[in-house]
PDB file of N, CA and C in Angstrom:
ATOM      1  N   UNK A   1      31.830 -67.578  -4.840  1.00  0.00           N
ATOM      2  CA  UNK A   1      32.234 -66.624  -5.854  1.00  0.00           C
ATOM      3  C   UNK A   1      31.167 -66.494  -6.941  1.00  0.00           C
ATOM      4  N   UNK A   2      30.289 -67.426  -7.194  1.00  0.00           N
ATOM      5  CA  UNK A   2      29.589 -67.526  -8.235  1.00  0.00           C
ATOM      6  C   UNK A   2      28.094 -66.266  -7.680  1.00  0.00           C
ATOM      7  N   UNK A   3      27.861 -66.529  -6.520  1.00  0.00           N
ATOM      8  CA  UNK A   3      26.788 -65.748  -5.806  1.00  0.00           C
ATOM      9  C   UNK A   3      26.970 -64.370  -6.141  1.00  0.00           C
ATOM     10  N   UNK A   4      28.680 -64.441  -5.788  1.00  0.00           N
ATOM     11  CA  UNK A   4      28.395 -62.729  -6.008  1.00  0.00           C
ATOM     12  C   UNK A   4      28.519 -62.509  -7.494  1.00  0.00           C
ATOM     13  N   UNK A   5      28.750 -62.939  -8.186  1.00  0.00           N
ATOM     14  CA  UNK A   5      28.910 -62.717  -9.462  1.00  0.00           C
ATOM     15  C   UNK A   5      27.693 -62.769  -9.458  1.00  0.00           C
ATOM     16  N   UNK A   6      26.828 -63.393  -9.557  1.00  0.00           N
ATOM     17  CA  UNK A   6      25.522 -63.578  -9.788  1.00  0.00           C
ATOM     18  C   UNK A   6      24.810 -62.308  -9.677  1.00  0.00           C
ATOM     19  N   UNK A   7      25.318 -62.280  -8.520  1.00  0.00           N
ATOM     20  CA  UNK A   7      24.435 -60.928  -7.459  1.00  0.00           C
ATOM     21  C   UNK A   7      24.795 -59.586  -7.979  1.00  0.00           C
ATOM     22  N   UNK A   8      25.854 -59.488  -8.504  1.00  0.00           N
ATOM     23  CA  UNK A   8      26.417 -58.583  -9.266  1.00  0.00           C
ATOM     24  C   UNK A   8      25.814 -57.808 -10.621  1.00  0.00           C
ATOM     25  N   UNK A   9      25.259 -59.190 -11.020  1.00  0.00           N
ATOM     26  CA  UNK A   9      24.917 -59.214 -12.816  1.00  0.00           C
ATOM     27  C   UNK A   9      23.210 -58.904 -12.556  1.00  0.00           C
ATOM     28  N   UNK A  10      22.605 -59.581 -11.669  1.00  0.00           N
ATOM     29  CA  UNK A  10      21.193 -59.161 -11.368  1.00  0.00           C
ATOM     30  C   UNK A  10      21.105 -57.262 -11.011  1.00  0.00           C
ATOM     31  N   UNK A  11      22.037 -56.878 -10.344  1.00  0.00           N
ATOM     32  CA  UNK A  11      21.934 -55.615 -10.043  1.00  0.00           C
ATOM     33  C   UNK A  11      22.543 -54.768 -10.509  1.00  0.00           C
ATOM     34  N   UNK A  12      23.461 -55.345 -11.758  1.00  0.00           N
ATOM     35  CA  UNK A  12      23.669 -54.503 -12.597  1.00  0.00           C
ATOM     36  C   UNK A  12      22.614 -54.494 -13.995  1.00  0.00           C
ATOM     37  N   UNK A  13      22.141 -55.518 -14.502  1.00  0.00           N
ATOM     38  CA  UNK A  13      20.326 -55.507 -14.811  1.00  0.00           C
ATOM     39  C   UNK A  13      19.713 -54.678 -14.250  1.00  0.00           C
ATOM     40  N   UNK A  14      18.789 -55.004 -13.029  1.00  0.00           N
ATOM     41  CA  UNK A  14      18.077 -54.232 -12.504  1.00  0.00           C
ATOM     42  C   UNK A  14      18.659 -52.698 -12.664  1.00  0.00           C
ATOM     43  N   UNK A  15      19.546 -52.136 -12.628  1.00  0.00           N
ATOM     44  CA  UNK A  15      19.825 -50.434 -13.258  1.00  0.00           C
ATOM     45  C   UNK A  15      19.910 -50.636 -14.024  1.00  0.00           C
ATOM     46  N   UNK A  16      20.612 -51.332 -15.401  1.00  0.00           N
ATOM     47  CA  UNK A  16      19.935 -51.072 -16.601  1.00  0.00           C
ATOM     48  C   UNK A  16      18.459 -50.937 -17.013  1.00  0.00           C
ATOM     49  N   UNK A  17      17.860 -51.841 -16.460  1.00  0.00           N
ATOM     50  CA  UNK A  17      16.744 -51.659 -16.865  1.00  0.00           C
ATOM     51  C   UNK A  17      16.365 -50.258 -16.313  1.00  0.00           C
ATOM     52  N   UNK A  18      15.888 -49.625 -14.618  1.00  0.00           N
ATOM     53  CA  UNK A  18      15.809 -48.352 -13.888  1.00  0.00           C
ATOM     54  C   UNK A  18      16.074 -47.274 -15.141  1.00  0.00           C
ATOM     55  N   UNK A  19      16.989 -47.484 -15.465  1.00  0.00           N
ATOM     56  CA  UNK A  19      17.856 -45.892 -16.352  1.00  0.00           C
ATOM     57  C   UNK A  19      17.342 -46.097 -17.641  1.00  0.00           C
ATOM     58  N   UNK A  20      17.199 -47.032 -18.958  1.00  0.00           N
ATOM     59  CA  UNK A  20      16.351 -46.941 -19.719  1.00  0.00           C
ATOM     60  C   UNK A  20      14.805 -46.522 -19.818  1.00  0.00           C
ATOM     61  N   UNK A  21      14.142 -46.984 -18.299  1.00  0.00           N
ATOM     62  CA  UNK A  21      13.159 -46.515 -18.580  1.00  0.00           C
ATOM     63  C   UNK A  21      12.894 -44.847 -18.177  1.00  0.00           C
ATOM     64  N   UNK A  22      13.999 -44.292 -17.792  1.00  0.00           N
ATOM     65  CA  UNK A  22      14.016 -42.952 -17.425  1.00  0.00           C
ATOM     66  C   UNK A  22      14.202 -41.908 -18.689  1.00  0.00           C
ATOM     67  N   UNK A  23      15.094 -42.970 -19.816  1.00  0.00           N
ATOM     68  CA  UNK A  23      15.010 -42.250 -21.164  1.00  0.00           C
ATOM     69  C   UNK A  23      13.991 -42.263 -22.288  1.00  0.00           C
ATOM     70  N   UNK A  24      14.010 -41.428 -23.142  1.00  0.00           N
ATOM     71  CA  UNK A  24      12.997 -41.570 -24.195  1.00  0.00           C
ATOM     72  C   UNK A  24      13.628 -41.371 -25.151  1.00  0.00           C
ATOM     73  N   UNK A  25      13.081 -42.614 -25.862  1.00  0.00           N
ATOM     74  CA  UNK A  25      13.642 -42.896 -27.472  1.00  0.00           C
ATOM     75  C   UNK A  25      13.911 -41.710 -28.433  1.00  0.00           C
ATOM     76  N   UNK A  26      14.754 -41.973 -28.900  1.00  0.00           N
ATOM     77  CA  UNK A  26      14.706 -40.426 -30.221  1.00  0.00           C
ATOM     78  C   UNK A  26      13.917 -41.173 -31.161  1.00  0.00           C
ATOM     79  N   UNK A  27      13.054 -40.016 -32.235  1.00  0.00           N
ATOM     80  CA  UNK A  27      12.069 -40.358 -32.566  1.00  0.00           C
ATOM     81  C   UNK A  27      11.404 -39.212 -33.029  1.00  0.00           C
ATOM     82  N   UNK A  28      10.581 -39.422 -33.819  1.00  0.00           N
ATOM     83  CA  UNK A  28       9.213 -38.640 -34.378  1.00  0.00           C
ATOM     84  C   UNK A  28       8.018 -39.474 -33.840  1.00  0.00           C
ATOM     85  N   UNK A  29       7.402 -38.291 -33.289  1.00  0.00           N
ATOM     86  CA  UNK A  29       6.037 -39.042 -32.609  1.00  0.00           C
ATOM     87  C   UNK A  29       5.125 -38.554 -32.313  1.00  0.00           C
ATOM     88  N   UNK A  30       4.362 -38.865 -33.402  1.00  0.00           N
ATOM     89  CA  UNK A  30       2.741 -38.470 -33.859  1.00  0.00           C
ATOM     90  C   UNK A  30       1.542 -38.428 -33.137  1.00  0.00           C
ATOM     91  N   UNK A  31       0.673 -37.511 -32.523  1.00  0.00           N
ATOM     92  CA  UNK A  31      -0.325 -38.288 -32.235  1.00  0.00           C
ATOM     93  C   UNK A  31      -1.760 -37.251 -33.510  1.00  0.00           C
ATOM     94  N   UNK A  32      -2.850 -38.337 -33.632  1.00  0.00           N
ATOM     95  CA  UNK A  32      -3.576 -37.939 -34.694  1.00  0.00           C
ATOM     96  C   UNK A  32      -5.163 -38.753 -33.945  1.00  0.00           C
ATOM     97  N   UNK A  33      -5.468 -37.932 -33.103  1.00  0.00           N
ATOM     98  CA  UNK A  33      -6.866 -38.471 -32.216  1.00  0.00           C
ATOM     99  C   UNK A  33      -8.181 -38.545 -33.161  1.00  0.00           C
ATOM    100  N   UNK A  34      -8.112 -37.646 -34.489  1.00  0.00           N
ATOM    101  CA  UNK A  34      -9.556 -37.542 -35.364  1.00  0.00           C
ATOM    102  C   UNK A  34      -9.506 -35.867 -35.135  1.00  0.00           C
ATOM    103  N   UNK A  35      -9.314 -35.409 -33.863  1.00  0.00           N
ATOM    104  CA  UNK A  35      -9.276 -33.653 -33.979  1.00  0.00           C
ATOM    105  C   UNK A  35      -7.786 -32.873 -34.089  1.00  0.00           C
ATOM    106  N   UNK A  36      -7.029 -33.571 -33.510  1.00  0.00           N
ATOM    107  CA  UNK A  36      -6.036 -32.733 -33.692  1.00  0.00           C
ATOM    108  C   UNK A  36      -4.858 -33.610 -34.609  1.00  0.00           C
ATOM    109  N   UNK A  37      -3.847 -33.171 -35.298  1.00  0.00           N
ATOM    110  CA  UNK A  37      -2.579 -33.898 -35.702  1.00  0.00           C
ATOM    111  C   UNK A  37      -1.515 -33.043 -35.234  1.00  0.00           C
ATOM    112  N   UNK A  38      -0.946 -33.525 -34.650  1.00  0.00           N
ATOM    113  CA  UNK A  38       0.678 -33.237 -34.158  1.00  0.00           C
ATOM    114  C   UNK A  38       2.074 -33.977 -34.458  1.00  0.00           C
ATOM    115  N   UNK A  39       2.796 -33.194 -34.785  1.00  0.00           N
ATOM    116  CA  UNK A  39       4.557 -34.341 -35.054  1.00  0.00           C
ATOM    117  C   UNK A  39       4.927 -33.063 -33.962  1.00  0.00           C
ATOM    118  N   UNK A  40       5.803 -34.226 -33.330  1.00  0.00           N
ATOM    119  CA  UNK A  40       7.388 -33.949 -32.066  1.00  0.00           C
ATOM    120  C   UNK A  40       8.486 -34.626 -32.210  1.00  0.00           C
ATOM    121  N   UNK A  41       9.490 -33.979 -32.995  1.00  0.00           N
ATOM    122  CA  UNK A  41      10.398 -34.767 -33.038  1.00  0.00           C
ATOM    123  C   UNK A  41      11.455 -34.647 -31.863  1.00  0.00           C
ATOM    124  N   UNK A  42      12.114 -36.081 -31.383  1.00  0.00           N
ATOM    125  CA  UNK A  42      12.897 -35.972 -29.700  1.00  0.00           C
ATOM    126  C   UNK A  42      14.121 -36.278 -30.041  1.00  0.00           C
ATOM    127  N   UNK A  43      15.114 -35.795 -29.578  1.00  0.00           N
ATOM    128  CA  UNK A  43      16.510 -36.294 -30.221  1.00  0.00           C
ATOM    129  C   UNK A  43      17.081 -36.284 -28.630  1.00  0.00           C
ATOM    130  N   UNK A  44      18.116 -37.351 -28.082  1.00  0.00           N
ATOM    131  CA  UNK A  44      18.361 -37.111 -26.658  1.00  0.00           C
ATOM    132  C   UNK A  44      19.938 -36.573 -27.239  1.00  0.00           C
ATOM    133  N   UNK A  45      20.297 -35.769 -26.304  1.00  0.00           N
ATOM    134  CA  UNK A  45      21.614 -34.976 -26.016  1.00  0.00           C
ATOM    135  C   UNK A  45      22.840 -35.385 -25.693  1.00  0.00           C
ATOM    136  N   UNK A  46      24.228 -35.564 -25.608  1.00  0.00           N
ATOM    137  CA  UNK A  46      24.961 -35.681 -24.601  1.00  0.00           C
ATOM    138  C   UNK A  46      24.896 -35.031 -23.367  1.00  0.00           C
ATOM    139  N   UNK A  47      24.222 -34.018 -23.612  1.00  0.00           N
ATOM    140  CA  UNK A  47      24.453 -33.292 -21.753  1.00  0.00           C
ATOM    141  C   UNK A  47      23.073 -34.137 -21.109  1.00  0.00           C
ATOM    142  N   UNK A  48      22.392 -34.765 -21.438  1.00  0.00           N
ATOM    143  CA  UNK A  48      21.339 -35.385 -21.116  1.00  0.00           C
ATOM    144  C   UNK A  48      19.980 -34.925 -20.754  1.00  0.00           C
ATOM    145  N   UNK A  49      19.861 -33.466 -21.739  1.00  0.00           N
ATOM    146  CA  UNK A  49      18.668 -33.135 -22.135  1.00  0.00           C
ATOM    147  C   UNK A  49      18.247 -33.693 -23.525  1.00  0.00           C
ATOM    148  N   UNK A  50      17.038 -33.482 -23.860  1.00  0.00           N
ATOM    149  CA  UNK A  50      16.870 -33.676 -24.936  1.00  0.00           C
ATOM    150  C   UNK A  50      16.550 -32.287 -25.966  1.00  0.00           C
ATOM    151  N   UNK A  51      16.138 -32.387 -27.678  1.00  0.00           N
ATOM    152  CA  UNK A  51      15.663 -31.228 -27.830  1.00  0.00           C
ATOM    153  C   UNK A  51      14.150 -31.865 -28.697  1.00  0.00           C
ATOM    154  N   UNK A  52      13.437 -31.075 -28.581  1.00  0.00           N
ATOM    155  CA  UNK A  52      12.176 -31.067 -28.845  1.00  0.00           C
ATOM    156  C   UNK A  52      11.401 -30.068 -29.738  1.00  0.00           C
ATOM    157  N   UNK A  53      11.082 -30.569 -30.888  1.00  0.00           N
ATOM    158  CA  UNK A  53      10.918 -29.684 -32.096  1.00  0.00           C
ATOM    159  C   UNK A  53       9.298 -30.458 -32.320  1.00  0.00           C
ATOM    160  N   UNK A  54       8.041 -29.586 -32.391  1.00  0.00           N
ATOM    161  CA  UNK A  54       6.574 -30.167 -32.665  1.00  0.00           C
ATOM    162  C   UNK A  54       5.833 -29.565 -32.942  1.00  0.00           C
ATOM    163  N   UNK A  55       5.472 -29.635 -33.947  1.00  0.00           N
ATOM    164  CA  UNK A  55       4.430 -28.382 -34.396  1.00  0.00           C
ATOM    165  C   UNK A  55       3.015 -29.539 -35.017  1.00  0.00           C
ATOM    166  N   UNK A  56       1.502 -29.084 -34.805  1.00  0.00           N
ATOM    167  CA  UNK A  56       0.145 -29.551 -35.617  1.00  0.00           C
ATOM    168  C   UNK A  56      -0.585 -28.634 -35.819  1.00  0.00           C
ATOM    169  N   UNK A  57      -1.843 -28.829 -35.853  1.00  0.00           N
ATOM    170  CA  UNK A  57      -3.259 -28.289 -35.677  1.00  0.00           C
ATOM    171  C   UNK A  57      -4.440 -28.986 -36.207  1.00  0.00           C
ATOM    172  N   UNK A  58      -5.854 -28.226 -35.483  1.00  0.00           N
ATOM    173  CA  UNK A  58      -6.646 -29.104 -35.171  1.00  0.00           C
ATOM    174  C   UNK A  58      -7.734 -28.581 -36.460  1.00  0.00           C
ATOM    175  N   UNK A  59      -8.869 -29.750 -36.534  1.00  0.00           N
ATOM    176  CA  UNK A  59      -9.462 -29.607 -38.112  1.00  0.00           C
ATOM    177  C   UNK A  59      -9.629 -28.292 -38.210  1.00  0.00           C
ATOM    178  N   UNK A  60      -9.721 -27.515 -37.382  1.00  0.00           N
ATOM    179  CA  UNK A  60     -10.243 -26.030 -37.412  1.00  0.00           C
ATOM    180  C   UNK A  60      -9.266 -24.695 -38.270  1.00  0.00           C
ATOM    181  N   UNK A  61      -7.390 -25.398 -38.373  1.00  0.00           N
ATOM    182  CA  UNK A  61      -6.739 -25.079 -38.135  1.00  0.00           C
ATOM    183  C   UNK A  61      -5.806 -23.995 -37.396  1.00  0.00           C
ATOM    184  N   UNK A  62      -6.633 -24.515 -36.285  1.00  0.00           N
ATOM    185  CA  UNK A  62      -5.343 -23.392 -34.645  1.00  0.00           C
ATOM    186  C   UNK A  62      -4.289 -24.793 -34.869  1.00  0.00           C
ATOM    187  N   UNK A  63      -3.273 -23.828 -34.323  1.00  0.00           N
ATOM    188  CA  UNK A  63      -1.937 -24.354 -33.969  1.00  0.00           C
ATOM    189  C   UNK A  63      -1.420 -24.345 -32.835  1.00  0.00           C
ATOM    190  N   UNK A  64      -0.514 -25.587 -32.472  1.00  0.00           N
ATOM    191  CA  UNK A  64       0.506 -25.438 -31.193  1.00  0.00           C
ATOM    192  C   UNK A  64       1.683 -25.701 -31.949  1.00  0.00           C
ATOM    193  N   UNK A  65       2.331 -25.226 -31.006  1.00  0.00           N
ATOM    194  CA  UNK A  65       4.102 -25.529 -30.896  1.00  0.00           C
ATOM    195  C   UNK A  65       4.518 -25.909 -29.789  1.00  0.00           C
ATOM    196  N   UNK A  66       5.553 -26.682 -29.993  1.00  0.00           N
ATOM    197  CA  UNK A  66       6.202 -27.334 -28.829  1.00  0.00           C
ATOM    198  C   UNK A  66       8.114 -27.102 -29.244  1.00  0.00           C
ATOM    199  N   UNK A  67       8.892 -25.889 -28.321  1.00  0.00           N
ATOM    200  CA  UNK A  67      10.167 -26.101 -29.454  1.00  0.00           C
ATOM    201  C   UNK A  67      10.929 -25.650 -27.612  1.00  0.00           C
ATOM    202  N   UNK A  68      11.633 -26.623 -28.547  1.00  0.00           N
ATOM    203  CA  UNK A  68      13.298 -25.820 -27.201  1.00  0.00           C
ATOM    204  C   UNK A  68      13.697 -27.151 -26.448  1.00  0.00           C
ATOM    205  N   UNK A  69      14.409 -27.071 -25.449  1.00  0.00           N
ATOM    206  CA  UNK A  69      14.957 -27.952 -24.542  1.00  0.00           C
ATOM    207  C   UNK A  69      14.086 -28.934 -23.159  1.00  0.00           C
ATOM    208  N   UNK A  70      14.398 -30.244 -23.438  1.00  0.00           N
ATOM    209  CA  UNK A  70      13.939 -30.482 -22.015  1.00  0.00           C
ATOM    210  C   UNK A  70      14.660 -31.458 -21.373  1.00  0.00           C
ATOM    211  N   UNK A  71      14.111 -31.838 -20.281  1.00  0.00           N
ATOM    212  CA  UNK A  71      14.833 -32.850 -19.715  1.00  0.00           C
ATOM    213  C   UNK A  71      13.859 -33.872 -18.748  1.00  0.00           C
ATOM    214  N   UNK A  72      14.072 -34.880 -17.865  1.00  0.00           N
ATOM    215  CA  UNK A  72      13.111 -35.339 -17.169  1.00  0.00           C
ATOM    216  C   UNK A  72      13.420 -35.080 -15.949  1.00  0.00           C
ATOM    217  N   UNK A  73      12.613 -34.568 -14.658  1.00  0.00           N
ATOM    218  CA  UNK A  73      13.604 -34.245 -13.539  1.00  0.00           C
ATOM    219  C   UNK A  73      11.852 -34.323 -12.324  1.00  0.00           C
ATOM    220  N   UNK A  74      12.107 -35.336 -11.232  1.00  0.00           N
ATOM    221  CA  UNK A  74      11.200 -35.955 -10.741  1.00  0.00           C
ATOM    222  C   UNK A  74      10.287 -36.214 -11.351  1.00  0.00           C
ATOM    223  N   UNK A  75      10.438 -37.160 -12.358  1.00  0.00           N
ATOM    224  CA  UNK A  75       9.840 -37.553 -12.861  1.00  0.00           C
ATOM    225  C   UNK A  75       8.378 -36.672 -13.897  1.00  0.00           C
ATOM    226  N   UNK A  76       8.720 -35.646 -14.288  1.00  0.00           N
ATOM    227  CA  UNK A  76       7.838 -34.860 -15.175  1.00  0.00           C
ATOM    228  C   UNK A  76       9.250 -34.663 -16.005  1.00  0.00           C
ATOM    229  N   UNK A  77       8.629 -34.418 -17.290  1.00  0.00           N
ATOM    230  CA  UNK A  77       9.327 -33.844 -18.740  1.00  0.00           C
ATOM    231  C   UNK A  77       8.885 -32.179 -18.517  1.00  0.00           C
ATOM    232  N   UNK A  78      10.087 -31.395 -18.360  1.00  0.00           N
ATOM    233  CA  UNK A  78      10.277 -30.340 -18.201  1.00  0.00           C
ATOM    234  C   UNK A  78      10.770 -29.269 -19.783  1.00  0.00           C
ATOM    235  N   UNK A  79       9.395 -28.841 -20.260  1.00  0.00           N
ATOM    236  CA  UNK A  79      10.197 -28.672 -21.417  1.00  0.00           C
ATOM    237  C   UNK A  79      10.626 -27.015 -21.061  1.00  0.00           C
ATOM    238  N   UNK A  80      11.969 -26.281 -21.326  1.00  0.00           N
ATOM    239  CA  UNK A  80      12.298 -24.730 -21.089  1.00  0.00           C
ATOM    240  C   UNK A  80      11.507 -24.343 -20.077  1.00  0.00           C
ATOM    241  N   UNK A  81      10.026 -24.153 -20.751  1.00  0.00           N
ATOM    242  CA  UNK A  81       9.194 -22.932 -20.160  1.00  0.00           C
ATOM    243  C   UNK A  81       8.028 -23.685 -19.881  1.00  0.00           C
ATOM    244  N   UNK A  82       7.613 -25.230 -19.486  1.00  0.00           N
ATOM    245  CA  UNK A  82       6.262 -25.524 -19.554  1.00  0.00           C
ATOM    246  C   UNK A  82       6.533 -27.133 -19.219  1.00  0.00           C
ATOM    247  N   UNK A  83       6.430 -27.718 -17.790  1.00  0.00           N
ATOM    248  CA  UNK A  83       6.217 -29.172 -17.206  1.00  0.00           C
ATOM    249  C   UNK A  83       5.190 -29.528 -17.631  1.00  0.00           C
ATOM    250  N   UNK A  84       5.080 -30.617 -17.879  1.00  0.00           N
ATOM    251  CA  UNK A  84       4.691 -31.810 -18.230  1.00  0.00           C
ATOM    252  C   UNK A  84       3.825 -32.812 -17.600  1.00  0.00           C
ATOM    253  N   UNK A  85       2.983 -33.402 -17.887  1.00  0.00           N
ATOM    254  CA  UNK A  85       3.676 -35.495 -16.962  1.00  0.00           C
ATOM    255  C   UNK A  85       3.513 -35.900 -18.570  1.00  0.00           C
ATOM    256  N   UNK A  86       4.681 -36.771 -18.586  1.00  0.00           N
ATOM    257  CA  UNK A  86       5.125 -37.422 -20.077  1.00  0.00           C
ATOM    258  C   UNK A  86       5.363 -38.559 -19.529  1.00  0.00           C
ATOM    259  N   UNK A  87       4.429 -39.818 -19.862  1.00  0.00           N
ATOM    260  CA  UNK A  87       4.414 -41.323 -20.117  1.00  0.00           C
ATOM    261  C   UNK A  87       5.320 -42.220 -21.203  1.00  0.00           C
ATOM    262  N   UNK A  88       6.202 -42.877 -21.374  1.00  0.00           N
ATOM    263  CA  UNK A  88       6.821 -43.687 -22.754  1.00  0.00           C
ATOM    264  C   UNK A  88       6.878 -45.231 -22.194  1.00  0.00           C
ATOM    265  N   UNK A  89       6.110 -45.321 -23.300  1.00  0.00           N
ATOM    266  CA  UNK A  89       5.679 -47.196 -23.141  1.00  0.00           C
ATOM    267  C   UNK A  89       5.235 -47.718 -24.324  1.00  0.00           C
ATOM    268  N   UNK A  90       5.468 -48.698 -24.274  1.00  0.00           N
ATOM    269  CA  UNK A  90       5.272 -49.636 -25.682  1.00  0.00           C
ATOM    270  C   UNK A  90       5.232 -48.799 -27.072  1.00  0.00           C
ATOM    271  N   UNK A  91       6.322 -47.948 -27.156  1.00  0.00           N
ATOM    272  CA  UNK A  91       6.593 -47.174 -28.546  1.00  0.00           C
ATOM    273  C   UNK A  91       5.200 -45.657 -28.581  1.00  0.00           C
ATOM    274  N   UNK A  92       4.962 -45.898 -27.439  1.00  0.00           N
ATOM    275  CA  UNK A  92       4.226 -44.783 -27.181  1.00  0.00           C
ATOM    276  C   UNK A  92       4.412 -43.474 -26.264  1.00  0.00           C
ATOM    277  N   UNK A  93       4.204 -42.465 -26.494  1.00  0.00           N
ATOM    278  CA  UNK A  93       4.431 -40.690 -25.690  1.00  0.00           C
ATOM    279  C   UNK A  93       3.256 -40.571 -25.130  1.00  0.00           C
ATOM    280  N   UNK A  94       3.102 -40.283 -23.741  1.00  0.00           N
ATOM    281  CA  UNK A  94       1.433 -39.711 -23.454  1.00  0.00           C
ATOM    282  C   UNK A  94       1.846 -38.450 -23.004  1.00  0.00           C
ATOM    283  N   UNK A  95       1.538 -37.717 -23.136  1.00  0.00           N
ATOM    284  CA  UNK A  95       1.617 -36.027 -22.933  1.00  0.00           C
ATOM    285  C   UNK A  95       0.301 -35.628 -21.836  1.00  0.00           C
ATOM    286  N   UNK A  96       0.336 -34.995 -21.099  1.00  0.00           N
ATOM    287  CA  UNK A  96      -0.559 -34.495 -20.411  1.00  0.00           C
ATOM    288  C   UNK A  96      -0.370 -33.331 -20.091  1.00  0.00           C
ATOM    289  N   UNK A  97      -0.654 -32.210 -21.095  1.00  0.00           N
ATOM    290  CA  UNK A  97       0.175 -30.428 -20.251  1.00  0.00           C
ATOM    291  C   UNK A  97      -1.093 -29.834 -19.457  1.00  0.00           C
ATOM    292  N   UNK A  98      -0.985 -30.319 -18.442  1.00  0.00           N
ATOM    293  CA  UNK A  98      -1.369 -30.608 -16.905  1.00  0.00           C
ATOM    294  C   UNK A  98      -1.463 -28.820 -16.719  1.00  0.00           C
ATOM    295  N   UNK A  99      -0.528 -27.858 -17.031  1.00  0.00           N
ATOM    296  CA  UNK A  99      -1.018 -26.546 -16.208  1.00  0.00           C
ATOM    297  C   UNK A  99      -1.202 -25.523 -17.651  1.00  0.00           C
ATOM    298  N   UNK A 100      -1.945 -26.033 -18.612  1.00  0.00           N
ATOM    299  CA  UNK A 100      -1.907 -25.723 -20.066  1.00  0.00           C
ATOM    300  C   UNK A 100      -0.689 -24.582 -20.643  1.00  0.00           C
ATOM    301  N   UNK A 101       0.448 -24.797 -20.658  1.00  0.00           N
ATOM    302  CA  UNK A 101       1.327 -23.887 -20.895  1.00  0.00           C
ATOM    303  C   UNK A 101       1.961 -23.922 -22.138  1.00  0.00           C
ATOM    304  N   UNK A 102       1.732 -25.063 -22.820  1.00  0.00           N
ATOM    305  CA  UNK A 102       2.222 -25.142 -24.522  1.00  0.00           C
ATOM    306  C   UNK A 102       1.689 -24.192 -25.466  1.00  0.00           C
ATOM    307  N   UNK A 103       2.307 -23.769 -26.249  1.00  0.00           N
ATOM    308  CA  UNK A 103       2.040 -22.309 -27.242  1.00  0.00           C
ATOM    309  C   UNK A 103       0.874 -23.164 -27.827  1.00  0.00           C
ATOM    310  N   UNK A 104      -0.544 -22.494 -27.820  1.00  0.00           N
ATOM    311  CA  UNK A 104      -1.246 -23.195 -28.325  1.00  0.00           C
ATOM    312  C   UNK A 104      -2.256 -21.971 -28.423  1.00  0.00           C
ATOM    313  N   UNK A 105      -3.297 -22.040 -29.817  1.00  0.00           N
ATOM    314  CA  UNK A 105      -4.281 -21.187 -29.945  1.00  0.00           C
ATOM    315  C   UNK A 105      -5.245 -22.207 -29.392  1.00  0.00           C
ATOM    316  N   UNK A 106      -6.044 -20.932 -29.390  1.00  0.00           N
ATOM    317  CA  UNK A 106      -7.515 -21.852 -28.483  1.00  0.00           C
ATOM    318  C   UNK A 106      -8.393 -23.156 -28.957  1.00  0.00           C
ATOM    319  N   UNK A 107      -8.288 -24.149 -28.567  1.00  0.00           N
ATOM    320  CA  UNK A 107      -9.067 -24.954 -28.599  1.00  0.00           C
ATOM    321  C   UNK A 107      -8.132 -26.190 -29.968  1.00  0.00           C
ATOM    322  N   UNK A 108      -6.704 -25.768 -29.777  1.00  0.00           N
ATOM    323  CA  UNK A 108      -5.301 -26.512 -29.677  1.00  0.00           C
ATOM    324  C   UNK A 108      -4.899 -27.592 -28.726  1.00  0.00           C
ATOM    325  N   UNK A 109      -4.159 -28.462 -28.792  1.00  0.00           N
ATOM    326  CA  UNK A 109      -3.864 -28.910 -27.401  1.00  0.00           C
ATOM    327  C   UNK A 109      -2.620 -29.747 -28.091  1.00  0.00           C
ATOM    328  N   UNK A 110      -1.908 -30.032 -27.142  1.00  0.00           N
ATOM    329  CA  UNK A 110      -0.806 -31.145 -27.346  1.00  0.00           C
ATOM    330  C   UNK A 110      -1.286 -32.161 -26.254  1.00  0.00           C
ATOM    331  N   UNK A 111      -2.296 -32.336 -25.691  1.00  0.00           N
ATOM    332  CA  UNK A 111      -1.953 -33.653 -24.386  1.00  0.00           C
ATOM    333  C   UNK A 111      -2.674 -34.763 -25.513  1.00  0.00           C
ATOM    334  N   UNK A 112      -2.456 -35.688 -25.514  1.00  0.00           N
ATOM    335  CA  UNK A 112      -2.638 -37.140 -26.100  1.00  0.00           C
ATOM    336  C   UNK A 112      -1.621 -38.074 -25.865  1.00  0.00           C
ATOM    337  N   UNK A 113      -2.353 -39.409 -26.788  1.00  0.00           N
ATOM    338  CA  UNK A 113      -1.024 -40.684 -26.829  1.00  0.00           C
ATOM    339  C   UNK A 113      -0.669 -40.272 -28.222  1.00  0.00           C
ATOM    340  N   UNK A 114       0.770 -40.235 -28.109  1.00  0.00           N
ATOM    341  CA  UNK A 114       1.591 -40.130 -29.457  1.00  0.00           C
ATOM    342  C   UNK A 114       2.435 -41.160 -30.423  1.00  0.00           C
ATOM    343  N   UNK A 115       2.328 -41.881 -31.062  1.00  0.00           N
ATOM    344  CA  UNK A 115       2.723 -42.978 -31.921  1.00  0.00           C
ATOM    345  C   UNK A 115       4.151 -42.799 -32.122  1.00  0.00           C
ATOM    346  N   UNK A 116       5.075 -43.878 -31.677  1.00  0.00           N
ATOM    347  CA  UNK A 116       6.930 -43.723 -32.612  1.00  0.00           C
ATOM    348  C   UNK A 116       6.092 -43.870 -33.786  1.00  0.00           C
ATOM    349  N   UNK A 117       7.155 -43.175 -34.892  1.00  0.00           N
ATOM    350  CA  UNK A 117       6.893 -43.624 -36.002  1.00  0.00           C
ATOM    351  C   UNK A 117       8.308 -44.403 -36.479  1.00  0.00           C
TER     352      UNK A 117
END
């Protein structure tokens, strides 16, 4: 009896852990490379999207935006109108907009590592 209990509690761990790392912290999260500064703030949902509000710009001042709904779905952050690959690790966001589709004037960008604050 103890085994399965055991066996029970390990694999109910092991999905806790699985499903946390599938979420991302709510949060404001900065990234500030020397050229560009950006804030994104992430709030997660009950329906289990999140919403995503981010606006910077770079010393030059062009601007991006980042606004509306997303969610994570095979593994890319799908925001409305513009996938992703989005990294979260050690209080960190890595952004990579991989098919450049974020509202961005030229020579703008949102891909970096982004700081929780």
């Amino acid at each position: 009896m103890r085994k399965i209990a055991l066996l029970f509690l390990l694999c109910f761990l092991a999905y806790g852990l699985c499903f946390a790392e599938e979420r991302i912290p709510d949060g404001t999260y900065v990234l500030n490379d020397g050229d560009m500064c950006m804030t994104i703030d992430i709030q997660f949902m009950p329906d289990g999207r999140y919403m995503v509000q981010g606006e910077g710009k770079n010393k030059e001042g062009k601007t991006c935006m980042l606004t509306g709904s997303a969610k994570i779905e095979d593994g890319k952050f799908l925001l409305d109108y513009c996938p992703m690959d989005v990294t979260y690790s050690d209080n960190r966001l890595i952004i990579r907009d991989t098919e450049p589709c974020a509202v961005c004037e030229p020579e703008a960008y949102v891909t970096g590592v982004y700081e929780r604050q």
